[in-house]
Protein backbone atom coordinates (compact mmCIF):
# COMPACT_ATOMS: atom_id res chain seq x y z
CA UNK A 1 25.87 177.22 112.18
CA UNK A 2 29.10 178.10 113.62
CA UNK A 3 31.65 179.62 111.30
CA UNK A 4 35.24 178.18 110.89
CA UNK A 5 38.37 179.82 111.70
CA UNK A 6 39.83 180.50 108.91
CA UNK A 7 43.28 182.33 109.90
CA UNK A 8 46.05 180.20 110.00
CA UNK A 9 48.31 180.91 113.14
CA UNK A 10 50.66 183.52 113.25
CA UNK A 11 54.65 182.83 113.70
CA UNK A 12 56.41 183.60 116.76
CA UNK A 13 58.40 187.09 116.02
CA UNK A 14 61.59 188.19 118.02
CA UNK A 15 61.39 191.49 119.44
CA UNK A 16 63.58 194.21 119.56
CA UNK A 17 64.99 193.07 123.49
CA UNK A 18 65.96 189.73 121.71
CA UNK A 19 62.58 187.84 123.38
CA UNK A 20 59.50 186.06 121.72
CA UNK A 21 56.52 188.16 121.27
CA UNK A 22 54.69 184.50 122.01
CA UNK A 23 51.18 186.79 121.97
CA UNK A 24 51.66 186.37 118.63
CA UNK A 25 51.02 182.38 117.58
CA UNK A 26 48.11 180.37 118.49
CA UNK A 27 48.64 177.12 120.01
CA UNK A 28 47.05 174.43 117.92
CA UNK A 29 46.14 170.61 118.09
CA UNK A 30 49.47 169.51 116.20
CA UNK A 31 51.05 171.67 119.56
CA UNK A 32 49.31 169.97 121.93
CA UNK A 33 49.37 166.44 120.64
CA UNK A 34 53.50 167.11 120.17
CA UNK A 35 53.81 168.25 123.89
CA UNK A 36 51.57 165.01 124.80
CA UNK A 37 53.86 163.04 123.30
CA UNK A 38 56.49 164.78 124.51
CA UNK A 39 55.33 164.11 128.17
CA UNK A 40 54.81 160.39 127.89
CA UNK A 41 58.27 159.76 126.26
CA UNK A 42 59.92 161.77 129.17
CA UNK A 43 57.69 160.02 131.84
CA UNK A 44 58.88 156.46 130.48
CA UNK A 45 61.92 157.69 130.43
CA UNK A 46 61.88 158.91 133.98
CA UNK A 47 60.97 155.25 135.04
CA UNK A 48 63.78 154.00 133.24
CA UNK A 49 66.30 155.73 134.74
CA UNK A 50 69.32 152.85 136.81
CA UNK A 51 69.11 154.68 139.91
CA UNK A 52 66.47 157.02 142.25
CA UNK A 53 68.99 159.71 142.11
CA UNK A 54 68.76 159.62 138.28
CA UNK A 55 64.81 159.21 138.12
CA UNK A 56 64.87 162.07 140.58
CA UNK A 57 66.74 164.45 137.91
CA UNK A 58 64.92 163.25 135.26
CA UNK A 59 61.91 164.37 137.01
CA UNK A 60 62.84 167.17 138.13
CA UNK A 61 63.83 168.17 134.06
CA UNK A 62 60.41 166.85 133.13
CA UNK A 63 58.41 168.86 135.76
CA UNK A 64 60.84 172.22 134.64
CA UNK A 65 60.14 171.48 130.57
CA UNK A 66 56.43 170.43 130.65
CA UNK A 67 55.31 172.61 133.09
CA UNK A 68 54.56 176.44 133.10
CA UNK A 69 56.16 177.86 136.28
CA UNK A 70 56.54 181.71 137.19
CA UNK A 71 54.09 184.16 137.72
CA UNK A 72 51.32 182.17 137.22
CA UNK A 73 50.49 178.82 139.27
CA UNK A 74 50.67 175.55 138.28
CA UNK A 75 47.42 174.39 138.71
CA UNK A 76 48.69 170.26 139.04
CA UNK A 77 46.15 167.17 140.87
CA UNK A 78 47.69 164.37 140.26
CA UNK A 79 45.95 161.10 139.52
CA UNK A 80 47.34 159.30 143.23
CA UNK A 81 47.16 161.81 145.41
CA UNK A 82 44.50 162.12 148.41
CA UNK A 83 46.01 163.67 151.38
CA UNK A 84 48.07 166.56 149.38
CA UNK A 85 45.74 166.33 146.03
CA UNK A 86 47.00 169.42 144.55
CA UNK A 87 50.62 170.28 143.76
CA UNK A 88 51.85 173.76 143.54
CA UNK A 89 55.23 173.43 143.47
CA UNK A 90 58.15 172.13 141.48
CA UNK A 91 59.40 169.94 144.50
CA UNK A 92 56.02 168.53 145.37
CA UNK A 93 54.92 168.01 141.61
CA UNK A 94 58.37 166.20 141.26
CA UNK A 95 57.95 164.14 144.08
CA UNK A 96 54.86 162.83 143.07
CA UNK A 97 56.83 161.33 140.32
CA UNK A 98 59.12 160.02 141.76
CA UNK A 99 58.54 160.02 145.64
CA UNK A 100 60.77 159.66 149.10
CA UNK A 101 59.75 163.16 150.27
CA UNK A 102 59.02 163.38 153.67
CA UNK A 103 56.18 166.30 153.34
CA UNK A 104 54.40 164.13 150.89
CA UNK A 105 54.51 160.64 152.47
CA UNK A 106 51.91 159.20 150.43
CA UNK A 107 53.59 160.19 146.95
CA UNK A 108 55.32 156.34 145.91
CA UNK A 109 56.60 157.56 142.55
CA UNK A 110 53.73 157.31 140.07
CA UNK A 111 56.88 157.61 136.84
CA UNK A 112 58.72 154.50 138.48
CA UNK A 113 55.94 151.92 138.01
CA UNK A 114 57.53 151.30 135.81
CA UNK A 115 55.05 152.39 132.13
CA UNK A 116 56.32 151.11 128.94
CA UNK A 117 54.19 153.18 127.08
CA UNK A 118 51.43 156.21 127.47
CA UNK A 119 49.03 156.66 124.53
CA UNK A 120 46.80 159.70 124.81
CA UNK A 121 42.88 159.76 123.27
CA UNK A 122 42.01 163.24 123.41
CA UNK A 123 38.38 163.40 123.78
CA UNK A 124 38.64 166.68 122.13
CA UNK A 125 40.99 169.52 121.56
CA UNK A 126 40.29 173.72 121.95
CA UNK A 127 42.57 176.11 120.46
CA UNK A 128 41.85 179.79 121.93
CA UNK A 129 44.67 181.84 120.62
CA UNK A 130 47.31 181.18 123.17
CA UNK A 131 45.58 178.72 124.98
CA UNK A 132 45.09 175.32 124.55
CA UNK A 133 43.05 172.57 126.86
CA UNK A 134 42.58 169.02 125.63
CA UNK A 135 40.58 166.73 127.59
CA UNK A 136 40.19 162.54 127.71
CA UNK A 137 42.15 159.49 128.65
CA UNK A 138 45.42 158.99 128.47
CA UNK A 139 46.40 154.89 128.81
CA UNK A 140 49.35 153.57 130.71
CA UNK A 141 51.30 150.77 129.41
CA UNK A 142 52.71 147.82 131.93
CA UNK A 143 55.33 145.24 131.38
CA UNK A 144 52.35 142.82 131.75
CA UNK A 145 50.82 144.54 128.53
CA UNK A 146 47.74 145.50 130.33
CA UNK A 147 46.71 149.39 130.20
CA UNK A 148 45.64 151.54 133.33
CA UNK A 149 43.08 154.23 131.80
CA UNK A 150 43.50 157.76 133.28
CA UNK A 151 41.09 160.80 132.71
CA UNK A 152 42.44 164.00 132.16
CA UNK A 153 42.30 167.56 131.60
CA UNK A 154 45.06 169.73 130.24
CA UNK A 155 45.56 173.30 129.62
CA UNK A 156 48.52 174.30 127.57
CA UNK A 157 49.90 177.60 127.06
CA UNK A 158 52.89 178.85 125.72
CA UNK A 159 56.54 179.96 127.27
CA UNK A 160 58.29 183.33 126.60
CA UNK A 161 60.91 181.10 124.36
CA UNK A 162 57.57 179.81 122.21
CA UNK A 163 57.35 176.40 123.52
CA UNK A 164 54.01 174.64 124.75
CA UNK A 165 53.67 173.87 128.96
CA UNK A 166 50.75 172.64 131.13
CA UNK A 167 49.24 175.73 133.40
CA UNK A 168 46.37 172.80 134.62
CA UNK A 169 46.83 169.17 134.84
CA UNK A 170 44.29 167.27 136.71
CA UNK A 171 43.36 163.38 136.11
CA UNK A 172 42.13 161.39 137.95
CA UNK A 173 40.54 157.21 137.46
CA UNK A 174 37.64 156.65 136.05
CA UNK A 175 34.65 156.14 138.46
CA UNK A 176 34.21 152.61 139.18
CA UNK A 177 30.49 152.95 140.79
């Protein structure tokens, strides 16, 4: 029998330079269903936007909130993406959202479909102190009402100001055999 955790997460504490001593609080399921959520609403929203221009900022603010970047790669494959699967950089993560960048010609937009909804089903949810990965399908609403399902797999972690990011994204479809 496995034995249940039984301490409750810590709270982020301030330390004496004025930062977040983010070491400190585990990242839990409410997290990572809140960032989830968090991500679809923005994505929608990127897809929404009146002009590219505007989608293009939006994206580019998605990509910067959602995502962890600094010292540590992004580790981001994106669902449609086969020549340049794997995207290591703000620019090329945001132009898979959003497209019309000349290094990644086959990148159309994938947030200007446009979705009118995303509804994650987390196959299941770990919680390892200050990491959290979540894995399943995550279902893309069209105007038509039909869904596209997704797989994916997500690690979380946390930012030096205590908010939750993805370190790994990857999805991809299901396998149609």
């Amino acid at each position: 029998m496995v034995p249940k955790l039984t301490s409750k997460p810590k709270s982020i504490q301030r330390t004496n330079e004025g930062s977040y001593d983010t070491r400190l609080t585990m990242i839990t399921r409410d997290d990572i269903e809140q960032a989830q959520q968090s991500w679809g609403d923005t994505l929608i929203e990127v897809g929404e936007a009146s002009s590219w221009e505007e989608a293009h900022a939006r994206a580019t603010a998605m990509v910067k909130q959602h995502y962890h970047w600094g010292a540590d790669p992004v580790l981001f494959g994106p669902t449609r993406a086969a020549d340049q699967q794997f995207r290591s950089t703000v620019k090329s993560a945001v132009s898979y959202f959003v497209g019309r960048d000349p290094n990644h010609t086959e990148d159309h937009g994938f947030a200007l479909q446009p979705w009118k909804s995303v509804r994650f089903e987390n196959t299941d949810v770990v919680c390892m102190d200050q990491v959290g990965l979540a894995m399943g399908n995550y279902f893309f609403g069209q105007t038509d009402g039909t869904e596209v399902k997704v797989e994916f797999s997500f690690a979380y972690v946390r930012n030096e100001a205590g908010a939750i990011q993805i370190q790994l994204h990857h999805s991809a479809m299901p396998f149609s055999g």
